[in-house]
N, C-alpha and C. Protein backbone atom coordinates (compact mmCIF):
# COMPACT_ATOMS: atom_id res chain seq x y z
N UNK A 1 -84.52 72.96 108.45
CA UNK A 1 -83.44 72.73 109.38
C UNK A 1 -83.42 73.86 110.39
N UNK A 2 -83.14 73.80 111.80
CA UNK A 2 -83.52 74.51 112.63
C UNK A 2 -82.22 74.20 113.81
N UNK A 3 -82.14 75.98 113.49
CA UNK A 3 -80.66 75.56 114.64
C UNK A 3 -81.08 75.47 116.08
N UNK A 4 -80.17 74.63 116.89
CA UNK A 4 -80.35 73.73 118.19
C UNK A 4 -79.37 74.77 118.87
N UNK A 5 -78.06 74.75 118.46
CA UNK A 5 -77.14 75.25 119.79
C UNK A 5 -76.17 76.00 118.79
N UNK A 6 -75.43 77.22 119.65
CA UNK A 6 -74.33 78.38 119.29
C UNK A 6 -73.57 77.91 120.25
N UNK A 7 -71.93 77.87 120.29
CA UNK A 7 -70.92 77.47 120.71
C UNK A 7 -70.10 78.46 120.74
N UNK A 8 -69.56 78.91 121.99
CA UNK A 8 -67.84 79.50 121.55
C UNK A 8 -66.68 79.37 122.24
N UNK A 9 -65.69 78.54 121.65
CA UNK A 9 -64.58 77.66 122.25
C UNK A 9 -63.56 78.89 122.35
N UNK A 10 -63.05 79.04 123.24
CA UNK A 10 -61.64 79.46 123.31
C UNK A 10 -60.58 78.93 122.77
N UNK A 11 -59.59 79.43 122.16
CA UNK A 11 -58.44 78.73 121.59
C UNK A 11 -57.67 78.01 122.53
N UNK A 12 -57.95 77.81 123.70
CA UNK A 12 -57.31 76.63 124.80
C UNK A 12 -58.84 75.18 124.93
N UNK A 13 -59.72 75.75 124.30
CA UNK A 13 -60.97 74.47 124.16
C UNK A 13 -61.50 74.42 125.21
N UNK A 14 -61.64 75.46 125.61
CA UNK A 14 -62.59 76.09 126.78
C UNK A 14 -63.77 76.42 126.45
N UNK A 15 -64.90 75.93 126.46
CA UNK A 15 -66.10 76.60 125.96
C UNK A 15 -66.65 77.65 126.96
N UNK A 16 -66.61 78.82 125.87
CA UNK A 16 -66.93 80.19 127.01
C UNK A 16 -68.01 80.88 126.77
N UNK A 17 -69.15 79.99 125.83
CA UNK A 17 -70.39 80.64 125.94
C UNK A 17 -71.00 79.28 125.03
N UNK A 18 -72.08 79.17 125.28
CA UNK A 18 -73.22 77.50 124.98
C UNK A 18 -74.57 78.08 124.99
N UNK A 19 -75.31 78.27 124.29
CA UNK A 19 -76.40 78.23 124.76
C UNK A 19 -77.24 77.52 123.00
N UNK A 20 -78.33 76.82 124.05
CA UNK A 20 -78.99 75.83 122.94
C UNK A 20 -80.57 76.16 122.71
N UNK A 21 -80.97 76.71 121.89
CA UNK A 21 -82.04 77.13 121.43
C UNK A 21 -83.58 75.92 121.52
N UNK A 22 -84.55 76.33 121.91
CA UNK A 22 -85.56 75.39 122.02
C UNK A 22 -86.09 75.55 120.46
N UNK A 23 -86.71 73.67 120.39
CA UNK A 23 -86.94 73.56 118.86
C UNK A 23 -88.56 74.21 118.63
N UNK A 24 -88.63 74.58 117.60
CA UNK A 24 -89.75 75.08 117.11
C UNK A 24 -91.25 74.12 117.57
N UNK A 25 -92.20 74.78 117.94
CA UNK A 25 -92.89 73.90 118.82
C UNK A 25 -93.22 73.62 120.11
N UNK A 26 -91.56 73.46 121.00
CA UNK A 26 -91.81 73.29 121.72
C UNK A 26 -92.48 74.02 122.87
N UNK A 27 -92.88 73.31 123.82
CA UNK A 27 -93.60 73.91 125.33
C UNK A 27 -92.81 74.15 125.96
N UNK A 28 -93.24 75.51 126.36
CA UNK A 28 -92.20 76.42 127.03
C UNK A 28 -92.79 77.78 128.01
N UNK A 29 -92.53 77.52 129.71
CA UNK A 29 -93.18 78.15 130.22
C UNK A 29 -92.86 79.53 130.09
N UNK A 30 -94.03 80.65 130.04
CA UNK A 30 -93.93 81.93 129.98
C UNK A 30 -92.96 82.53 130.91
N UNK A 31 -91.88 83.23 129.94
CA UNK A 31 -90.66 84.05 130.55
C UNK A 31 -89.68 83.30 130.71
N UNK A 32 -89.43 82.14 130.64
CA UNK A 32 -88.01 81.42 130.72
C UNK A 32 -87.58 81.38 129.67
N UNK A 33 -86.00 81.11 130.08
CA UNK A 33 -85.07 82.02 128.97
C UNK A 33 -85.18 80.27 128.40
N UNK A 34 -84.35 80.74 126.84
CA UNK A 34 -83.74 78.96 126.49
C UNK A 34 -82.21 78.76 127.37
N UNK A 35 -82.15 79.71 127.75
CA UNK A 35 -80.36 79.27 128.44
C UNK A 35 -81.02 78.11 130.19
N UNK A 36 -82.10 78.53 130.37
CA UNK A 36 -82.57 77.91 131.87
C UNK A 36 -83.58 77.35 131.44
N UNK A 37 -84.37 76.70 130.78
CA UNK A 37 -85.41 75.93 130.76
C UNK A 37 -84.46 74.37 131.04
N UNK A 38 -85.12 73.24 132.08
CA UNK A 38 -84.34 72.29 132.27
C UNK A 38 -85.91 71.00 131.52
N UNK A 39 -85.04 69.94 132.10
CA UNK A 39 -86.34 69.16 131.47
C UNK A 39 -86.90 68.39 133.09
N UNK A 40 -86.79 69.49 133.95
CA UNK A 40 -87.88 68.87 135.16
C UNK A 40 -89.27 68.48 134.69
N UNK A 41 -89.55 69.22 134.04
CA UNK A 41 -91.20 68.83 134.03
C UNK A 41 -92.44 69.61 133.92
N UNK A 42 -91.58 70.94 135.04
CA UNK A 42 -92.23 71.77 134.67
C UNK A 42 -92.89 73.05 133.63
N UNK A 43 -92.12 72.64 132.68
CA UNK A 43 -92.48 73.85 131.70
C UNK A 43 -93.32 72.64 130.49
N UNK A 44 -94.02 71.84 131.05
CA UNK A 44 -94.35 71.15 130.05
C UNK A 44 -94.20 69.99 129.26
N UNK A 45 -92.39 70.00 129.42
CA UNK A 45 -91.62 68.95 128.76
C UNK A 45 -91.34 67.81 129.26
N UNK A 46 -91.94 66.19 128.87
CA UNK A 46 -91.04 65.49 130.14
C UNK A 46 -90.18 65.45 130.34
N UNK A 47 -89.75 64.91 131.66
CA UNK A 47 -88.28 64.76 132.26
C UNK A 47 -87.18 63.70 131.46
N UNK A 48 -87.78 62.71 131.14
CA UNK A 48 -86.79 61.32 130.46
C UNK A 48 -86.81 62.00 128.95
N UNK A 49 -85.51 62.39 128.89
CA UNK A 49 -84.68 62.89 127.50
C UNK A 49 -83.46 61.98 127.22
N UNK A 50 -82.75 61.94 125.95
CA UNK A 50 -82.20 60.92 125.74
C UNK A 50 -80.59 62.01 125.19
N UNK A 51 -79.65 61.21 124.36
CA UNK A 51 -78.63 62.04 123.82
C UNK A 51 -79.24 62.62 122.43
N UNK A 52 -79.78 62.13 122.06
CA UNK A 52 -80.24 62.33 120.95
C UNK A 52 -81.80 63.48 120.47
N UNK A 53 -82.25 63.10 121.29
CA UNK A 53 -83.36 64.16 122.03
C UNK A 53 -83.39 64.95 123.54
N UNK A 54 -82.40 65.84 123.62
CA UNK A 54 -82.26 66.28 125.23
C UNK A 54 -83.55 67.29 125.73
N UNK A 55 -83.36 67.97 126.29
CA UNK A 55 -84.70 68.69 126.68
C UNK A 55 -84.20 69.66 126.22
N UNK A 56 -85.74 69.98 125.19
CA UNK A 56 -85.68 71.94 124.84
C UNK A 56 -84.79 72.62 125.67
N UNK A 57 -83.88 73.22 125.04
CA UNK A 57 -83.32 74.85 125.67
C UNK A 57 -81.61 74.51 126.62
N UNK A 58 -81.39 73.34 127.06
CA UNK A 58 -80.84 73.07 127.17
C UNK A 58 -79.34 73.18 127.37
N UNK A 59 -78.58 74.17 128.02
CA UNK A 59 -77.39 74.58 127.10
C UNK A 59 -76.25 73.61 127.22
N UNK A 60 -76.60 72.57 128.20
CA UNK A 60 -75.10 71.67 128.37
C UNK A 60 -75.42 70.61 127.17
N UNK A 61 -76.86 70.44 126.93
CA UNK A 61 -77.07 68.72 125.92
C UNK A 61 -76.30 68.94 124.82
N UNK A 62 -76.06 69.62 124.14
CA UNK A 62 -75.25 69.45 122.96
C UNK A 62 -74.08 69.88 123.31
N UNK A 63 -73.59 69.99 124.15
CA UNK A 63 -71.67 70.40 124.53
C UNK A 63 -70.88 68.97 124.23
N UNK A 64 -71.30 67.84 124.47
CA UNK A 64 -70.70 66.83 124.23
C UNK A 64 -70.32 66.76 122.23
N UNK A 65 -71.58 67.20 121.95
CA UNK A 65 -71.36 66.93 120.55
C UNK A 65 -70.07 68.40 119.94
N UNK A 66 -70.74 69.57 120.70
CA UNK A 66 -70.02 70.47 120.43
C UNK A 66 -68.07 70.24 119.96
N UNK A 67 -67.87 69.27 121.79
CA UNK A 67 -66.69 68.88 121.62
C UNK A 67 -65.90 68.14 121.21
N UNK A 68 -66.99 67.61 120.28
CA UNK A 68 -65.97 66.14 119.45
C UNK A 68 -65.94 67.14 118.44
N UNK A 69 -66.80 67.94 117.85
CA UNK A 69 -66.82 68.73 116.47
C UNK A 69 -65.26 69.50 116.72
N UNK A 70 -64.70 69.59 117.63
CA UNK A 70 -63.17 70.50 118.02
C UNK A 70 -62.28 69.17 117.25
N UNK A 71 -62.14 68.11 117.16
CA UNK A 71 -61.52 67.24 116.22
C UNK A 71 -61.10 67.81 115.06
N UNK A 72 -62.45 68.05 114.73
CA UNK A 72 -62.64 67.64 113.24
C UNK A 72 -62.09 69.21 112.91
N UNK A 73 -62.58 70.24 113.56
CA UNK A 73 -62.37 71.46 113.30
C UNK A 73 -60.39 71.68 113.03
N UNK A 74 -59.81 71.34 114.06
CA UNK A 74 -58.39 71.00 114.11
C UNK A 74 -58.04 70.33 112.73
N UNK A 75 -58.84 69.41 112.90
CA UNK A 75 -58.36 68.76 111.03
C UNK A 75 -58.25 69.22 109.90
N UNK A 76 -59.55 69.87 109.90
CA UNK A 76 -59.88 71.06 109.06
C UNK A 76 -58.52 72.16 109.26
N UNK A 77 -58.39 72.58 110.11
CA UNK A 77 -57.72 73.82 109.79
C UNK A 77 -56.05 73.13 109.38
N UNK A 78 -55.56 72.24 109.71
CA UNK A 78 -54.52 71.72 109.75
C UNK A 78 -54.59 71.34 107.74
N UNK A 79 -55.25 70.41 107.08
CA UNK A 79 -55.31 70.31 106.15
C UNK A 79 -55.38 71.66 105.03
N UNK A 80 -55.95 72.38 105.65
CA UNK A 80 -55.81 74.18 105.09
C UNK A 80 -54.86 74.13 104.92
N UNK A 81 -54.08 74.34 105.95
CA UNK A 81 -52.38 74.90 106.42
C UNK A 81 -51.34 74.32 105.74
N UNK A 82 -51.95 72.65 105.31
CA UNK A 82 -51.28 72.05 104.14
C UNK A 82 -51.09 72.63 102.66
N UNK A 83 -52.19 72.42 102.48
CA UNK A 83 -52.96 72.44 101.24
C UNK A 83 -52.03 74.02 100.64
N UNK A 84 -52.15 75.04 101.87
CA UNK A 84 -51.59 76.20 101.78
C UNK A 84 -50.02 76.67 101.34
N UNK A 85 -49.66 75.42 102.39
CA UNK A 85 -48.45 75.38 102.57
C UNK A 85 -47.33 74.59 101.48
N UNK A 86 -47.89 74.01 100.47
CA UNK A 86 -47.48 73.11 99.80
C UNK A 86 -46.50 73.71 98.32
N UNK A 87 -46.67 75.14 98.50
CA UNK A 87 -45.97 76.54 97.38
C UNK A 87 -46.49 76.79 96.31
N UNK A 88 -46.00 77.45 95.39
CA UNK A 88 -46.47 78.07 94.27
C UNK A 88 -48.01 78.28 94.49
N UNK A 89 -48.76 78.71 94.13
CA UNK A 89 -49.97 79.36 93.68
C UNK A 89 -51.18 78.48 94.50
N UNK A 90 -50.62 77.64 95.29
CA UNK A 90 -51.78 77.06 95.66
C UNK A 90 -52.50 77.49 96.68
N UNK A 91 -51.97 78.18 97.44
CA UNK A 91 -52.74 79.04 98.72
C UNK A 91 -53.93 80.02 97.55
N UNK A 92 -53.33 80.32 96.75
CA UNK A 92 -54.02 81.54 96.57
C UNK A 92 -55.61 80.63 95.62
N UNK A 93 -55.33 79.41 95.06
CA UNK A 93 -56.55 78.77 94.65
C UNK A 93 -57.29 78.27 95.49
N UNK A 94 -56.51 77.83 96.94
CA UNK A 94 -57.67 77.42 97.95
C UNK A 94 -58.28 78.43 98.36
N UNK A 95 -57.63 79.84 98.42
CA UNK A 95 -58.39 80.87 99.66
C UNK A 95 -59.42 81.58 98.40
N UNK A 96 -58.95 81.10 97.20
CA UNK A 96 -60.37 81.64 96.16
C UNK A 96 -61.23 80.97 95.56
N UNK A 97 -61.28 79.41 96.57
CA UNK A 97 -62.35 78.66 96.25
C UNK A 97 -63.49 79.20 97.82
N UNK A 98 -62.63 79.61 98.61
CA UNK A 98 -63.69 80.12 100.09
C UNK A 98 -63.18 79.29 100.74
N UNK A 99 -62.22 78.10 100.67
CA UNK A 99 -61.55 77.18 101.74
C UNK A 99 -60.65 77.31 102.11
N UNK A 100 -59.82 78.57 101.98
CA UNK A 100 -58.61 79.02 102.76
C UNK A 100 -58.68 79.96 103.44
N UNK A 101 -57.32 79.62 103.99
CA UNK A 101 -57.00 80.62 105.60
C UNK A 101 -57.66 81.78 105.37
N UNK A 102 -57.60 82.48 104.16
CA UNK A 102 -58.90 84.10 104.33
C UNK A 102 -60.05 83.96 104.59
N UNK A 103 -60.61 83.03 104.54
CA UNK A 103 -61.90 82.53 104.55
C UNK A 103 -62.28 82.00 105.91
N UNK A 104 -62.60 82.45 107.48
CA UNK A 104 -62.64 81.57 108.23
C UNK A 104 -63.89 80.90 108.49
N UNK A 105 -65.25 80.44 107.46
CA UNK A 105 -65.74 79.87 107.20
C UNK A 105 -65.71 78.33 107.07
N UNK A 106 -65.95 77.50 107.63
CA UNK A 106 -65.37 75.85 107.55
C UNK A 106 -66.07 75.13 106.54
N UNK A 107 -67.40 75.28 106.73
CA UNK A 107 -68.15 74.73 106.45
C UNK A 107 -69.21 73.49 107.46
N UNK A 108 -69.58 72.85 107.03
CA UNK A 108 -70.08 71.89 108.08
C UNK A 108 -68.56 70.43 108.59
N UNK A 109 -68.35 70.82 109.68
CA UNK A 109 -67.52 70.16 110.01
C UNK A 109 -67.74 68.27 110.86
N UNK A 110 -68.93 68.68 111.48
CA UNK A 110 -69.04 67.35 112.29
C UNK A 110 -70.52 66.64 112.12
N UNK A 111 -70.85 66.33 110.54
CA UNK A 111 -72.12 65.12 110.86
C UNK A 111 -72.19 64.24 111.68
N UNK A 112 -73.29 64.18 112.30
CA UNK A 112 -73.94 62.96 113.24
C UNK A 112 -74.85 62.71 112.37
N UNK A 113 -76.05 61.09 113.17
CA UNK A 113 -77.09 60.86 112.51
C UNK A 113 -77.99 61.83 112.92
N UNK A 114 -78.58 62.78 113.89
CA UNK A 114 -79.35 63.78 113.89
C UNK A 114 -78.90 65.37 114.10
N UNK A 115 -77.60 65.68 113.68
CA UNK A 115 -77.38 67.09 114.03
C UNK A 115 -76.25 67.22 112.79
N UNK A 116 -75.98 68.58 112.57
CA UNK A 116 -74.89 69.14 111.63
C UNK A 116 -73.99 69.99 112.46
N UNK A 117 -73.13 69.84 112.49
CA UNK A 117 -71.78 71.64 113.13
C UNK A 117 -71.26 71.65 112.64
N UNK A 118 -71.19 72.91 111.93
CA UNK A 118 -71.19 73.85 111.24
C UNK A 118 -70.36 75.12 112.04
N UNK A 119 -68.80 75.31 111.63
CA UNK A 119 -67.53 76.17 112.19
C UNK A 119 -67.07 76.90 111.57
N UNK A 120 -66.40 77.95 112.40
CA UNK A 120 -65.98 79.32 111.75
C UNK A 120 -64.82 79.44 112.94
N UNK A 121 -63.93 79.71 112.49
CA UNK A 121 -62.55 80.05 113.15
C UNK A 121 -62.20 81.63 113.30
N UNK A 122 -62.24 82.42 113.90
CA UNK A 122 -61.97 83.84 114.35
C UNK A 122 -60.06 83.97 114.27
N UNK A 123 -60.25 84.80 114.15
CA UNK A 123 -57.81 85.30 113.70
C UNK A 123 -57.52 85.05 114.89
N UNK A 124 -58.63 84.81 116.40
CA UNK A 124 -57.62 85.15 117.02
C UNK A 124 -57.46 83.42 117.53
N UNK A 125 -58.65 82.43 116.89
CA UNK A 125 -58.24 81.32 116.77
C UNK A 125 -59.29 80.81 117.99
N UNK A 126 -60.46 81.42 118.36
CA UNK A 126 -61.46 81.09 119.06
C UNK A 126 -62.65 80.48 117.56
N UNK A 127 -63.38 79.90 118.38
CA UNK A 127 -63.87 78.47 117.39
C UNK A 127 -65.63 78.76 117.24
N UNK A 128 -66.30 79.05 116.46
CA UNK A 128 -67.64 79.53 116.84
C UNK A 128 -68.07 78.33 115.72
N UNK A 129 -69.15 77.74 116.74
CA UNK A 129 -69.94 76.48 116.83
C UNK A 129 -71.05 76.35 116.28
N UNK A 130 -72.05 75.92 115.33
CA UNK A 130 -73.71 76.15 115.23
C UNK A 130 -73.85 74.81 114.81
N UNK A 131 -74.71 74.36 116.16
CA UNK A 131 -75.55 73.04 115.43
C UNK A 131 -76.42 73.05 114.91
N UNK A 132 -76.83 72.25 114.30
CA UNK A 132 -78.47 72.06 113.28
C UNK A 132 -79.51 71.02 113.37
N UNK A 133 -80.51 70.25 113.18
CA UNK A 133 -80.75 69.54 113.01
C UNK A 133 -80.75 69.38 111.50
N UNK A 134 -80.84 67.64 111.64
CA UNK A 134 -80.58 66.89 110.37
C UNK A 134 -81.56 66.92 108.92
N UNK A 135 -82.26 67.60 109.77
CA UNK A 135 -83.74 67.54 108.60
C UNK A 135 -83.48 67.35 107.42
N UNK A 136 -82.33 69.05 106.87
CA UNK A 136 -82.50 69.45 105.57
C UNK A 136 -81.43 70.10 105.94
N UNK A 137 -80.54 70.24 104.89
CA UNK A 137 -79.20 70.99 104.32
C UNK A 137 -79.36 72.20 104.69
N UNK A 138 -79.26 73.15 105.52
CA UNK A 138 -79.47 74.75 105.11
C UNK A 138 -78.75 75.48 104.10
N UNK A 139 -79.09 76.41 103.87
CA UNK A 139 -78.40 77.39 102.69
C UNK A 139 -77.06 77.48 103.32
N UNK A 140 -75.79 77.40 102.15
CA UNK A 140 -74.99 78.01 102.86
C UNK A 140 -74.65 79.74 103.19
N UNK A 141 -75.35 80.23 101.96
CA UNK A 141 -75.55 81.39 102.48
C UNK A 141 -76.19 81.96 103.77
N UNK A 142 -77.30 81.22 104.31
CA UNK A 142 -77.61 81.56 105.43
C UNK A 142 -76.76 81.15 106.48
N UNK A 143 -76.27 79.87 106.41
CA UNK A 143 -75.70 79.39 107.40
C UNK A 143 -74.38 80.60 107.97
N UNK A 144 -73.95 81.28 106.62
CA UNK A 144 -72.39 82.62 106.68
C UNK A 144 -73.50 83.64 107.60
N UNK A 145 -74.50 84.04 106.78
CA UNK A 145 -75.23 85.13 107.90
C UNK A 145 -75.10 85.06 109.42
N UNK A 146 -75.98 84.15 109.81
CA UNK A 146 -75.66 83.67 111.52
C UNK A 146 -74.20 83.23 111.52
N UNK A 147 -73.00 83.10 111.15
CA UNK A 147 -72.09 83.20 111.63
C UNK A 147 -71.91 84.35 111.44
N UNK A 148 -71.64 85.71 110.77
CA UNK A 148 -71.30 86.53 110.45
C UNK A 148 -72.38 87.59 111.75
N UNK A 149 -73.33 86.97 111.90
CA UNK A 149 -73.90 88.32 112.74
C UNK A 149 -73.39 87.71 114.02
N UNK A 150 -72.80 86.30 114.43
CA UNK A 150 -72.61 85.83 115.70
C UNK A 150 -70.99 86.15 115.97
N UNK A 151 -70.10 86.29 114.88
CA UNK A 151 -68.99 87.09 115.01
C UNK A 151 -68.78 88.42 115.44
N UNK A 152 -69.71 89.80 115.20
CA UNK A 152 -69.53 90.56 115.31
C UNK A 152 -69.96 90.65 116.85
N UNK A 153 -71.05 89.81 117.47
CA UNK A 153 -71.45 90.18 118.79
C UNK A 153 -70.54 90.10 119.75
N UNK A 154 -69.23 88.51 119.08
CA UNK A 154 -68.53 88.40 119.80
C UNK A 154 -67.01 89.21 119.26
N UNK A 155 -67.05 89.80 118.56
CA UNK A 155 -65.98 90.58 118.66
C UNK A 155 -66.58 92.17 119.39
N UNK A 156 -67.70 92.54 119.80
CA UNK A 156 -68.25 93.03 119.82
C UNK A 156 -68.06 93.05 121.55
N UNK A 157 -68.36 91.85 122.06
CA UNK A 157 -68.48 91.38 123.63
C UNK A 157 -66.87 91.53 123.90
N UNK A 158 -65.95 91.04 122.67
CA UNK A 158 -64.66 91.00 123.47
C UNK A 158 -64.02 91.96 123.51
N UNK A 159 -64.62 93.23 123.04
CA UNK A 159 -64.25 94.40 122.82
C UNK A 159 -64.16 95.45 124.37
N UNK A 160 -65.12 94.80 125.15
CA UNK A 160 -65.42 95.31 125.82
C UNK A 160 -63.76 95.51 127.10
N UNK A 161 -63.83 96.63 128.13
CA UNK A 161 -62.88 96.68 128.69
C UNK A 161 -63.09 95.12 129.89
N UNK A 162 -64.24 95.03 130.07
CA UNK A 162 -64.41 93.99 131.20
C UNK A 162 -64.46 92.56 130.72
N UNK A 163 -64.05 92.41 129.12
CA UNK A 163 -63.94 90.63 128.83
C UNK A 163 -62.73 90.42 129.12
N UNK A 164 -62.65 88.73 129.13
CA UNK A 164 -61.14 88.66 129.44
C UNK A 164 -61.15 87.47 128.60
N UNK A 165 -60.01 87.58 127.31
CA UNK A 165 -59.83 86.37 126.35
C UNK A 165 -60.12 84.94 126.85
N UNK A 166 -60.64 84.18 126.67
CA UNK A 166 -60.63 82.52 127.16
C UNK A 166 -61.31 82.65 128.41
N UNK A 167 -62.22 83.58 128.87
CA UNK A 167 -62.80 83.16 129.99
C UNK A 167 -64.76 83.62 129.43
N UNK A 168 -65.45 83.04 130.22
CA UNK A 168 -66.98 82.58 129.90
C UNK A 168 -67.80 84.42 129.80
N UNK A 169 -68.52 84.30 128.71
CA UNK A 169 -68.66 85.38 128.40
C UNK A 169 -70.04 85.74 129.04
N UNK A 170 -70.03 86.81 130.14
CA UNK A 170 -71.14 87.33 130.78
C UNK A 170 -71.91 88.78 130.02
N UNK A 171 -71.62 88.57 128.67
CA UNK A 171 -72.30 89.95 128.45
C UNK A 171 -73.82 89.96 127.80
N UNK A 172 -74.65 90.56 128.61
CA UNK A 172 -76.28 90.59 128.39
C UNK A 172 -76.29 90.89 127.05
N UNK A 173 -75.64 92.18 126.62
CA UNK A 173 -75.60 92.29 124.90
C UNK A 173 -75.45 90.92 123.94
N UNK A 174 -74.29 90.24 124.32
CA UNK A 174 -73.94 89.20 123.21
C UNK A 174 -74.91 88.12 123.68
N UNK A 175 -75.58 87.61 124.86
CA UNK A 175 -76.90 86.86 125.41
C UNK A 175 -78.20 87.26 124.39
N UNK A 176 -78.08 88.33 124.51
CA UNK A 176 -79.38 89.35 123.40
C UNK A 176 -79.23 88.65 122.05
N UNK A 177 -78.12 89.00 121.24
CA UNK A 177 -77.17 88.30 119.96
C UNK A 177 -77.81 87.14 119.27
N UNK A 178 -77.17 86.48 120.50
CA UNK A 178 -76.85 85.12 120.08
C UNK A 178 -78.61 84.56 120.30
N UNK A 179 -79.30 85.04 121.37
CA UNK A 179 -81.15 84.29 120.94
C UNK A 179 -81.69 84.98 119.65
N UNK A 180 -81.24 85.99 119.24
CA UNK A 180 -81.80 86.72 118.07
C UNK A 180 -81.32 85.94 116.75
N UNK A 181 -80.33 84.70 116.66
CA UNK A 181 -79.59 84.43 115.67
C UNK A 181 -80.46 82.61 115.51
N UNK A 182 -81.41 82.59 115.99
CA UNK A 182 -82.47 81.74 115.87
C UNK A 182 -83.59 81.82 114.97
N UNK A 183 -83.78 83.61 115.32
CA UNK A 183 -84.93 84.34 114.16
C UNK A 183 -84.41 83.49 112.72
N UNK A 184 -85.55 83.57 111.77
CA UNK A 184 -85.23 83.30 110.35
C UNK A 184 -84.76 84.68 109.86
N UNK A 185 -84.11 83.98 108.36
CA UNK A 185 -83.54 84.88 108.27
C UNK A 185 -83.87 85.55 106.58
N UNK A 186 -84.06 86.81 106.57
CA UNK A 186 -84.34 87.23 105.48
C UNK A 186 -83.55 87.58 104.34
N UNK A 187 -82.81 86.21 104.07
CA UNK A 187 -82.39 86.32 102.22
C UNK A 187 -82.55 86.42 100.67
């Protein structure tokens, strides 16, 4: 299973950073980033791509899917908030199964027939996104890693004096991050 695209929604459902990773394999002209490879033609790839197969690198083709996965994510957290909310001792058995509010880990939130997303909710209620392809289940342990190293870049980016909450994140560091969170990963 091979991740496709990193997402990060603002808590108003603003997506303020997208970028979609080219799949293993593909043709890809020397020095273009995956955030700008398009499917003109020229780097190899043909032009006629579908929803289901968009062109390598891509960062808008999976935003559509990105944003239906904001549904489900809402559902998710809302059923938490239940589940939480319902008294006696039960918050404290959901958040020590890994499915409660301490936990902002989701799990895989939005199957399709060819992709997985896979969400993590930040305190301050910004939404971090990872699609997959359908191949094969990934670990969930790996799957916490790349969220966990894609959290810190972006608490990391928002740290900065020049971010500004809910607006599109220009920082070359967390750009660096987030293509490095493609590498495999050594568990």
């Amino acid at each position: 299973m091979s991740l496709l695209c990193a997402g990060v929604i603002s808590p108003a459902n603003n997506p303020v950073y997208v970028h979609a990773f080219a799949p293993p394999g593909a043709a890809t002209s020397p020095g273009a980033s995956a955030a700008t490879r398009g499917g003109d033609g020229a780097d190899g790839v043909g032009s006629e791509f579908s929803l289901h197969h968009p062109p390598p690198g891509d960062p808008h083709a999976f935003l559509h899917i990105l944003h239906c996965s904001l549904d489900a994510v809402e559902e998710r957290l809302r059923a938490t908030t239940i589940k939480t909310a319902a008294g006696g001792n039960a918050g404290g058995a959901v958040a020590g199964a890994g499915k409660g509010p301490k936990d902002p880990f989701l799990g895989m939130v939005y199957p399709t027939e060819d992709h997985r997303v896979y969400a993590y909710v930040t305190n301050t209620r910004a939404r971090l996104l990872l699609l997959y392809d359908d191949h094969a289940e990934p670990a969930e342990g790996a799957v916490r890693e790349v969220f966990r190293r894609l959290h810190a870049a972006y608490a990391d980016a928002m740290s900065s004096p020049f971010a500004a909450a809910g607006q599109r994140i220009d920082s070359p560091a967390f750009a660096t991050a987030v293509r490095a969170l493609a590498a495999p990963l050594s568990l």
